[in-house]
C-alpha atoms as a PDB file:
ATOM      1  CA  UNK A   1     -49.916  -8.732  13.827  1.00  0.00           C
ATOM      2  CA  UNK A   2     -46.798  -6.467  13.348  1.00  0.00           C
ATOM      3  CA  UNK A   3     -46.512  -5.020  10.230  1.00  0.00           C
ATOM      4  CA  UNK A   4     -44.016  -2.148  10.779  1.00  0.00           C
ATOM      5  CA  UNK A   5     -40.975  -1.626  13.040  1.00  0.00           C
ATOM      6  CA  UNK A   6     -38.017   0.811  13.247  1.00  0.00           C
ATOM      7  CA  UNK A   7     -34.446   0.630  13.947  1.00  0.00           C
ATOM      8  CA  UNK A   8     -31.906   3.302  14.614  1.00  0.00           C
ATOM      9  CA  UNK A   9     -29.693   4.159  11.625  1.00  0.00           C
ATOM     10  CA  UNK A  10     -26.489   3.198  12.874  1.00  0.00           C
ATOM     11  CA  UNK A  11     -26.991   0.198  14.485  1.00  0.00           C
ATOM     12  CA  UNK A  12     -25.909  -1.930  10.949  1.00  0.00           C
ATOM     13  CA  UNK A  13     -22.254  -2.717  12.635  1.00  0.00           C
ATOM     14  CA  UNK A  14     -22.956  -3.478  16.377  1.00  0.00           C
ATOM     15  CA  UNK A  15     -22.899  -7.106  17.107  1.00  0.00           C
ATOM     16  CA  UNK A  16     -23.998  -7.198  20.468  1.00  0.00           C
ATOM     17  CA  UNK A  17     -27.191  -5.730  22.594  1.00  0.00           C
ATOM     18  CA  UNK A  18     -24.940  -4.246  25.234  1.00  0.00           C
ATOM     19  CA  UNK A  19     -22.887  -2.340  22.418  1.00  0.00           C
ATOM     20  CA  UNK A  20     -26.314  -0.663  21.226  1.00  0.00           C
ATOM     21  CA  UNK A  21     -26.154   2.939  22.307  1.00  0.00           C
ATOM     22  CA  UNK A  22     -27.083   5.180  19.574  1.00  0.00           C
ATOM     23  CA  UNK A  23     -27.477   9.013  20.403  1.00  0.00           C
ATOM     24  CA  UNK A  24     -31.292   9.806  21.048  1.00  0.00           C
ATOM     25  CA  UNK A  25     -31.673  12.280  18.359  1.00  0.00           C
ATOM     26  CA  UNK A  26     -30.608   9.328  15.908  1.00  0.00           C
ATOM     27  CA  UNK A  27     -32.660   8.921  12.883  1.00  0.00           C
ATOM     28  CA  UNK A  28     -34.853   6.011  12.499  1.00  0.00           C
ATOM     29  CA  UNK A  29     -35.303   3.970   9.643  1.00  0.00           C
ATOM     30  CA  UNK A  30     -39.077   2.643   9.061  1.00  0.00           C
ATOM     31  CA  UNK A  31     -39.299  -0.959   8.339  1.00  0.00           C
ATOM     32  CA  UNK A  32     -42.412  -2.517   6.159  1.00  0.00           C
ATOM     33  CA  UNK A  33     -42.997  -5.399   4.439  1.00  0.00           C
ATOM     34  CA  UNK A  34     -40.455  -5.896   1.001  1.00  0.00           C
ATOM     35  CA  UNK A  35     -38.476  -3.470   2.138  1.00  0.00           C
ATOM     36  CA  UNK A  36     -34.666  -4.203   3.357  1.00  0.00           C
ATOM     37  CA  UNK A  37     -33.411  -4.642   7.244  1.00  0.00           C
ATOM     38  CA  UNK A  38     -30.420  -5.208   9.405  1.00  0.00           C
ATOM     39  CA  UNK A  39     -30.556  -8.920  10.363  1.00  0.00           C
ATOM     40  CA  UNK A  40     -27.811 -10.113  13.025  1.00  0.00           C
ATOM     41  CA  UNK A  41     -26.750 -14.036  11.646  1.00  0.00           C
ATOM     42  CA  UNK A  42     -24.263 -16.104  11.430  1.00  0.00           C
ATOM     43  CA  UNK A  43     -21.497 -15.836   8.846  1.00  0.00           C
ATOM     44  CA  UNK A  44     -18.710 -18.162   7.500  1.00  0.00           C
ATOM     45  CA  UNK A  45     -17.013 -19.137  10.381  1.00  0.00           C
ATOM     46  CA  UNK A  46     -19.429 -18.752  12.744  1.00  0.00           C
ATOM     47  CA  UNK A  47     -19.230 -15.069  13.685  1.00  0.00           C
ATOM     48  CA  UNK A  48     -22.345 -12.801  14.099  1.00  0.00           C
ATOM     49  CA  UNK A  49     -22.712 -10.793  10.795  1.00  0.00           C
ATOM     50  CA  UNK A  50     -24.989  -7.866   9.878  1.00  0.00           C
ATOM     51  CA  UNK A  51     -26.976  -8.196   6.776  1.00  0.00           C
ATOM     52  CA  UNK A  52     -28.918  -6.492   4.793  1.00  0.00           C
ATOM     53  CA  UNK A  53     -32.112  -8.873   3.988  1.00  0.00           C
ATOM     54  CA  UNK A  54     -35.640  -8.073   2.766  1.00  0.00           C
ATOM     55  CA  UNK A  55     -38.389  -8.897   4.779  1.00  0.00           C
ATOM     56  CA  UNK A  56     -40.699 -11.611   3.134  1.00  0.00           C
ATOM     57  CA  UNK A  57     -39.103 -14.684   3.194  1.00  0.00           C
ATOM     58  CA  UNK A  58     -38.811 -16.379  -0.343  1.00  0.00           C
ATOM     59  CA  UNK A  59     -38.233 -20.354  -0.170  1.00  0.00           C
ATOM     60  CA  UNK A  60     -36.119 -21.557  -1.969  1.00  0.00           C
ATOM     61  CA  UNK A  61     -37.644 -23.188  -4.240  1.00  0.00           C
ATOM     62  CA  UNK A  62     -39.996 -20.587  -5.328  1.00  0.00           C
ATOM     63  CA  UNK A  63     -39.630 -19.723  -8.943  1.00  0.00           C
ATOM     64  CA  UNK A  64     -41.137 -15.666  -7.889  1.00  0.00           C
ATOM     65  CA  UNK A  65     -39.084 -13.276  -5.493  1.00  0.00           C
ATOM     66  CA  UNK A  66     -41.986 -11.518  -5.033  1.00  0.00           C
ATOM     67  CA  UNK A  67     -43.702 -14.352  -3.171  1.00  0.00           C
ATOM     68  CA  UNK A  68     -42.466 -13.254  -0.141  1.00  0.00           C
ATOM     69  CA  UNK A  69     -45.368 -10.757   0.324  1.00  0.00           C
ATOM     70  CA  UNK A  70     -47.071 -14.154   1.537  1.00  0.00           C
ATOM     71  CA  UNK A  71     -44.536 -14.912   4.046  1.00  0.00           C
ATOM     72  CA  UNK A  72     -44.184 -11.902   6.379  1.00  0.00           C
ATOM     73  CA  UNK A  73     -44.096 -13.756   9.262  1.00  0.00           C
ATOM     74  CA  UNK A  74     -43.739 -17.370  10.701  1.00  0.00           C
ATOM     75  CA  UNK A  75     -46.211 -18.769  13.756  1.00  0.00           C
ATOM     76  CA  UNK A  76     -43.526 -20.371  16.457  1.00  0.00           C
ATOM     77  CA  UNK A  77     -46.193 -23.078  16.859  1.00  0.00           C
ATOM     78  CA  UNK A  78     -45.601 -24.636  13.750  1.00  0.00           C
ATOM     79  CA  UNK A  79     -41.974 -22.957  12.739  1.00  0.00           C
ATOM     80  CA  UNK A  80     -40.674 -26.583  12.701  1.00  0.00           C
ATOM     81  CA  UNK A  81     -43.113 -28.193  10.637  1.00  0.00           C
ATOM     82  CA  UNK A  82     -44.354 -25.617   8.036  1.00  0.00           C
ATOM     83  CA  UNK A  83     -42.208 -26.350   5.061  1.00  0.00           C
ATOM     84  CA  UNK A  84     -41.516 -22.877   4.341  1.00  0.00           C
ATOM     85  CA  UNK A  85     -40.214 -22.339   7.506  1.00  0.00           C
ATOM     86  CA  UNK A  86     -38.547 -25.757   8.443  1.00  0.00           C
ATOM     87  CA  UNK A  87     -35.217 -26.016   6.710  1.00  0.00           C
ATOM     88  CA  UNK A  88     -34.506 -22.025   7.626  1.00  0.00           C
ATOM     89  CA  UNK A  89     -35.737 -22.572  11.460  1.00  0.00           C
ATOM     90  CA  UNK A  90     -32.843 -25.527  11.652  1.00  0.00           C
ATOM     91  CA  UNK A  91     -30.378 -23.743   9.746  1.00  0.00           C
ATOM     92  CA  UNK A  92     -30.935 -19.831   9.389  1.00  0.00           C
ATOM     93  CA  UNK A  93     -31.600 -18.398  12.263  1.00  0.00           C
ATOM     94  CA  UNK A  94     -31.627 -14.357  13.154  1.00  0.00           C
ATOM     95  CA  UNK A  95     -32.156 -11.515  15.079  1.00  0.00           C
ATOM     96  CA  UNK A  96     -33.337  -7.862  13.824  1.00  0.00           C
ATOM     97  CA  UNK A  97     -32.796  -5.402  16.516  1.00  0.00           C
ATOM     98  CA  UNK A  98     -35.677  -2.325  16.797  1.00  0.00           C
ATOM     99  CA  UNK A  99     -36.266   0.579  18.938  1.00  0.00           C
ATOM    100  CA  UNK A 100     -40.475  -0.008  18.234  1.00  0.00           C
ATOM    101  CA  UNK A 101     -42.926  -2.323  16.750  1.00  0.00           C
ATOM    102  CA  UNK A 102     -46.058  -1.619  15.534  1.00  0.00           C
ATOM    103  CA  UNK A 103     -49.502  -3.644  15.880  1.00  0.00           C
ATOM    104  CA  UNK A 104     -52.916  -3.226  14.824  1.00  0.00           C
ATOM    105  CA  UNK A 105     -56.431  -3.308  17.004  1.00  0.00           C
ATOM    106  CA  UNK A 106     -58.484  -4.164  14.074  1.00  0.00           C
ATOM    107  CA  UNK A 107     -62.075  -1.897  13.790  1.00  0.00           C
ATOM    108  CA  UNK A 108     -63.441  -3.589  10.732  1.00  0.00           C
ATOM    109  CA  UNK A 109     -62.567  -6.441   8.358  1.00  0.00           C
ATOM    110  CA  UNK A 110     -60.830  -3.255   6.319  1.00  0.00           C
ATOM    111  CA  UNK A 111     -59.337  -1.296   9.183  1.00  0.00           C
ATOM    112  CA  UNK A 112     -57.175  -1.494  11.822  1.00  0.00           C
ATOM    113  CA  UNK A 113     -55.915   1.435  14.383  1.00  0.00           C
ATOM    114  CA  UNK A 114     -52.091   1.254  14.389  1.00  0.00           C
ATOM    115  CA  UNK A 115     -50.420   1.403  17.868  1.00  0.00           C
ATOM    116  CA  UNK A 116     -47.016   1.687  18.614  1.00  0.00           C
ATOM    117  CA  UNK A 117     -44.869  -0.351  21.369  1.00  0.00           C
ATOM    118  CA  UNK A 118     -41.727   1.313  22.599  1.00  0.00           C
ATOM    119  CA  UNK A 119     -39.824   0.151  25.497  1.00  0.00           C
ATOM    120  CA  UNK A 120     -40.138   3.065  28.370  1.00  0.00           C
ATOM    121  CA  UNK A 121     -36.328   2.775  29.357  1.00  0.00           C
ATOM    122  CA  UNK A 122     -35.509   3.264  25.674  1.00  0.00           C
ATOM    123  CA  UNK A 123     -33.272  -0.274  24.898  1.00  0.00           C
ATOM    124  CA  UNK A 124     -33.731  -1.390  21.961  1.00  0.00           C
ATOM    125  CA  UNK A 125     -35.506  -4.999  21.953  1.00  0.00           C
ATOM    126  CA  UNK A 126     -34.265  -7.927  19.783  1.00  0.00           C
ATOM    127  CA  UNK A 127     -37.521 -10.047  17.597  1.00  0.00           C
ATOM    128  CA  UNK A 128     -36.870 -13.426  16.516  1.00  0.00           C
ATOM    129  CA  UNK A 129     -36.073 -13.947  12.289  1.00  0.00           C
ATOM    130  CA  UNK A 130     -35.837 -17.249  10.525  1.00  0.00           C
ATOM    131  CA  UNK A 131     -34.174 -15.979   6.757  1.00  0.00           C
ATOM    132  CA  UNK A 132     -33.478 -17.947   3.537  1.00  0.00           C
ATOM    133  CA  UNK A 133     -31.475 -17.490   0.402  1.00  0.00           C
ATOM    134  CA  UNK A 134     -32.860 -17.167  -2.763  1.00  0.00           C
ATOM    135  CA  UNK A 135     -31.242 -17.677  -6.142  1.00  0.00           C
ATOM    136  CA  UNK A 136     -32.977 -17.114  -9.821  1.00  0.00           C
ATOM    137  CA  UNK A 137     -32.602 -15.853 -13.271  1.00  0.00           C
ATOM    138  CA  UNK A 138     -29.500 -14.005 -13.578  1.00  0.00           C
ATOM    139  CA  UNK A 139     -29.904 -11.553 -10.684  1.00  0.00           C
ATOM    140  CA  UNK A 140     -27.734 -12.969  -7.709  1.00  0.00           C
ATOM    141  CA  UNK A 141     -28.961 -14.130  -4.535  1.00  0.00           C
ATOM    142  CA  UNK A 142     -31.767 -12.467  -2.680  1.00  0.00           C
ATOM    143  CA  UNK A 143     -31.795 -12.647   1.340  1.00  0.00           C
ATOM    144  CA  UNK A 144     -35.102 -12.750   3.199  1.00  0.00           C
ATOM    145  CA  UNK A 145     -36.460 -13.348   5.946  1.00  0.00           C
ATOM    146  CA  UNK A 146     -39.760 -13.801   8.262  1.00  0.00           C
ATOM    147  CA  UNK A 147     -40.799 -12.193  11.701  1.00  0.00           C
ATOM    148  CA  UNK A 148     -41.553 -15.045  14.305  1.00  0.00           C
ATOM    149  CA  UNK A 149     -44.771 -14.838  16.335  1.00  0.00           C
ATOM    150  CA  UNK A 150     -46.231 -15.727  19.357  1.00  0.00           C
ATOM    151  CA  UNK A 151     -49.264 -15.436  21.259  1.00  0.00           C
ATOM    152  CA  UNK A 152     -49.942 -11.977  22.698  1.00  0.00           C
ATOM    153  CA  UNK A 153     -48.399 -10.644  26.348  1.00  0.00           C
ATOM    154  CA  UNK A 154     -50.244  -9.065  28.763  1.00  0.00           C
ATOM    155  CA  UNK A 155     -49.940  -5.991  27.419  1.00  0.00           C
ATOM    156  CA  UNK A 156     -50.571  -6.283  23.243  1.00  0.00           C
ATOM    157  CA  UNK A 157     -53.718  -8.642  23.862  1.00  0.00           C
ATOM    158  CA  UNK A 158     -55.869  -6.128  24.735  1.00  0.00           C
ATOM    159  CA  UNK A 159     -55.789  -5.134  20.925  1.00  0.00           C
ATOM    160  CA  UNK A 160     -54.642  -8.295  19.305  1.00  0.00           C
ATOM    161  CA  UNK A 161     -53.828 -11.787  20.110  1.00  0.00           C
ATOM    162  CA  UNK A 162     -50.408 -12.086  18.164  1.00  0.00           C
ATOM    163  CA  UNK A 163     -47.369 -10.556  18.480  1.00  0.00           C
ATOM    164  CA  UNK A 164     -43.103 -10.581  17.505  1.00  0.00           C
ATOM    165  CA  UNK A 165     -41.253 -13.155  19.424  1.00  0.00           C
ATOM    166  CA  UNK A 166     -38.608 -10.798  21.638  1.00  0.00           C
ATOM    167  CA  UNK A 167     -35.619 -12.927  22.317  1.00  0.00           C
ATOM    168  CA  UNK A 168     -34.156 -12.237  26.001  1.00  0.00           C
ATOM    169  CA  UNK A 169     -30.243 -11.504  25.243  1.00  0.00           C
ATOM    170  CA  UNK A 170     -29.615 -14.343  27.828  1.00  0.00           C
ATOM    171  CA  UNK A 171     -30.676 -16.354  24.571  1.00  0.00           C
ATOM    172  CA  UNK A 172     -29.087 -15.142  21.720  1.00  0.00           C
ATOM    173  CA  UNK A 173     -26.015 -17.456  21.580  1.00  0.00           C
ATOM    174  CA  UNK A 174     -28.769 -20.497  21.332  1.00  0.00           C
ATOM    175  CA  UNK A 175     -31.020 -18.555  19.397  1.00  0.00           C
ATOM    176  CA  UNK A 176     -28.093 -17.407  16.713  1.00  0.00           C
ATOM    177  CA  UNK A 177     -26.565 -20.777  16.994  1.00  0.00           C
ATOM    178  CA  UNK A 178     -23.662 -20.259  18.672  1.00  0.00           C
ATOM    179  CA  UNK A 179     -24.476 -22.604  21.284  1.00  0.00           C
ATOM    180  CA  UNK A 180     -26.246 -26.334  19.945  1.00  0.00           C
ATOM    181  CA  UNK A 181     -30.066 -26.196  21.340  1.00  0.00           C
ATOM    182  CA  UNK A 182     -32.469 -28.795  20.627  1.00  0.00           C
ATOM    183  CA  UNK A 183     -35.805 -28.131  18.817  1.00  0.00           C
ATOM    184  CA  UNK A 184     -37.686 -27.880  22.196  1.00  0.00           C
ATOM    185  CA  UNK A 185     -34.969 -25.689  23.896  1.00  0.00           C
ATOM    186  CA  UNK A 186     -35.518 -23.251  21.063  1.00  0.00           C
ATOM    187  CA  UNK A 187     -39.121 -23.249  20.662  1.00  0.00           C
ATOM    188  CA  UNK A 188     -39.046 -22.604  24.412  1.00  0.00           C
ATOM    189  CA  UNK A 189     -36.903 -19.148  23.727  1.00  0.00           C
ATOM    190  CA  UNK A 190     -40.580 -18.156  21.645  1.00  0.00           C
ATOM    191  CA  UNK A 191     -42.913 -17.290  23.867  1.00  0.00           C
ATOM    192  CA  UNK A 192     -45.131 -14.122  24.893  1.00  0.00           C
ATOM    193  CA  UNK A 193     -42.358 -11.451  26.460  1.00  0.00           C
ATOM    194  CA  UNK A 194     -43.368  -9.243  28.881  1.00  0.00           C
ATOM    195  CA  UNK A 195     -41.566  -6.048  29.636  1.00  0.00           C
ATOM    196  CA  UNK A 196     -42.144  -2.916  30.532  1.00  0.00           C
ATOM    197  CA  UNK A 197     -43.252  -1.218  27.335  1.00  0.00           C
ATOM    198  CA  UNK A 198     -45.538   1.839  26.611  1.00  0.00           C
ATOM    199  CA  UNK A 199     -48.341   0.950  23.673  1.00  0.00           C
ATOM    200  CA  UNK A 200     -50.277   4.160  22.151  1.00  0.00           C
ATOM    201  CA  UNK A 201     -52.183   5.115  19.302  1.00  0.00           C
ATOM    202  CA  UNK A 202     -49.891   5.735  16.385  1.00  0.00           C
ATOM    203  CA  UNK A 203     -52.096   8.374  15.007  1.00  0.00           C
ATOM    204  CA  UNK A 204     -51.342  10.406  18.730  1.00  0.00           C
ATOM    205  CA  UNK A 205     -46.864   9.413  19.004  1.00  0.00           C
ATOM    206  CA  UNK A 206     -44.971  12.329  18.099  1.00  0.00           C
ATOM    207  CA  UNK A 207     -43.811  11.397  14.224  1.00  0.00           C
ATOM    208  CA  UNK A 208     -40.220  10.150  14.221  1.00  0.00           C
ATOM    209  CA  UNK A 209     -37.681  12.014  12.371  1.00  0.00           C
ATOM    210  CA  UNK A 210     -37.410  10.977   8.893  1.00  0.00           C
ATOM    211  CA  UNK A 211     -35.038   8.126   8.082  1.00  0.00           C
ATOM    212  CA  UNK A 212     -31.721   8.419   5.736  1.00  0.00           C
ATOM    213  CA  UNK A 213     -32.513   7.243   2.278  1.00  0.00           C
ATOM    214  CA  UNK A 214     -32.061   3.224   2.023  1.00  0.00           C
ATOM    215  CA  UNK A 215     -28.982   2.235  -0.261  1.00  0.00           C
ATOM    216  CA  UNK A 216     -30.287   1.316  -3.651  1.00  0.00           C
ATOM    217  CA  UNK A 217     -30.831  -2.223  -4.147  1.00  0.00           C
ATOM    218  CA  UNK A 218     -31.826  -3.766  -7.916  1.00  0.00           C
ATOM    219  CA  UNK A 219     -35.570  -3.180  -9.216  1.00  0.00           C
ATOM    220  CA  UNK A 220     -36.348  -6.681  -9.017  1.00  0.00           C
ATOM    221  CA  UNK A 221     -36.030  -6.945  -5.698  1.00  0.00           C
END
């Protein structure tokens, strides 16, 4: 299951797929989990927003922020039903945008071979997020959120049989929640995408450049 994606440094201020056109010799930023990402949401007023959120969702009820490292991502099967997903599915719904995804072909209980999924015309694809806000102790809120997942395409189950929920642009407004979409309408956005992508060993792709330092965010988090 994906455990490592990258987006295009730049990208943080544009709103809209067709607006994405970062220069290829752009740096990429490397995204693991607990480490921050820009998430396209819904703000006040109902505008799309990009935020800086750590990926991990923490519920809100939990009393740890570090018990996100449990929640990396959220099955679409049961998105509506899990309580740590529930509320957030209904409510907090998002979109990080990434130029590849990694996913692992696993060769023994303790090791996996790391491939790496690009698209071959070089758009960058948008994965389905579900993200919560977190408030404890005296350090301000904490944003978070979880990668949705679906059952492997064509393509990714040849290694695994799980893989990010890629959300056809056609379907961001109900998606986002710009647009009102009943529970069935958006559980029928998540399923298996198939598009014309390139998978290889990530131990043979040419290493990406190395990203810009993150902004500095507070120790606990």
């Amino acid at each position: 299951m994906c455990g490592k994606f990258t987006q295009m440094v730049g990208w943080a201020e544009l709103l809209a797929l067709a607006e994405i056109a970062a220069a290829p010799d752009s740096a990429l930023e490397a995204i693991t989990p607990m480490r921050f990402a820009d998430v396209i949401a819904l703000g006040e007023g109902g505008r799309r927003e990009t935020v800086r959120m750590r990926w991990g969702l923490v519920p809100a009820w939990e009393k740890d922020p570090l018990s996100g490292t449990r929640h990396i991502h959220a099955r679409a099967e049961t998105i509506d039903t899990k309580r740590t997903f529930r509320d957030a599915f209904a409510r907090r719904r998002g979109l990080v945008v990434v130029h590849s995804f990694n996913e692992g072909k696993e060769i023994t209980p303790r090791k996996t071979e790391q491939h790496i999924v690009t698209p071959r015309d070089g758009k960058p694809l948008a994965i389905a997020v579900v993200w919560e806000r977190w408030t404890g102790r005296n350090e301000g809120a904490l944003l978070s959120f979880a990668m949705v997942t679906v059952t492997a395409n064509a393509l990714i189950s040849t290694i695994t049989d799980r893989m990010p929920a890629v959300v056809a642009e056609s379907d961001w407004p109900k998606w986002l929640g710009e647009m009102p979409a009943s529970v069935e309408e958006l559980k029928a956005i998540l399923v298996p995408f198939e598009g014309d992508w390139e998978m290889q060993s990530a131990a043979k792709a040419r290493p990406p450049k190395p990203p810009k330092p993150q902004p500095a965010q507070r120790e606990l988090f």
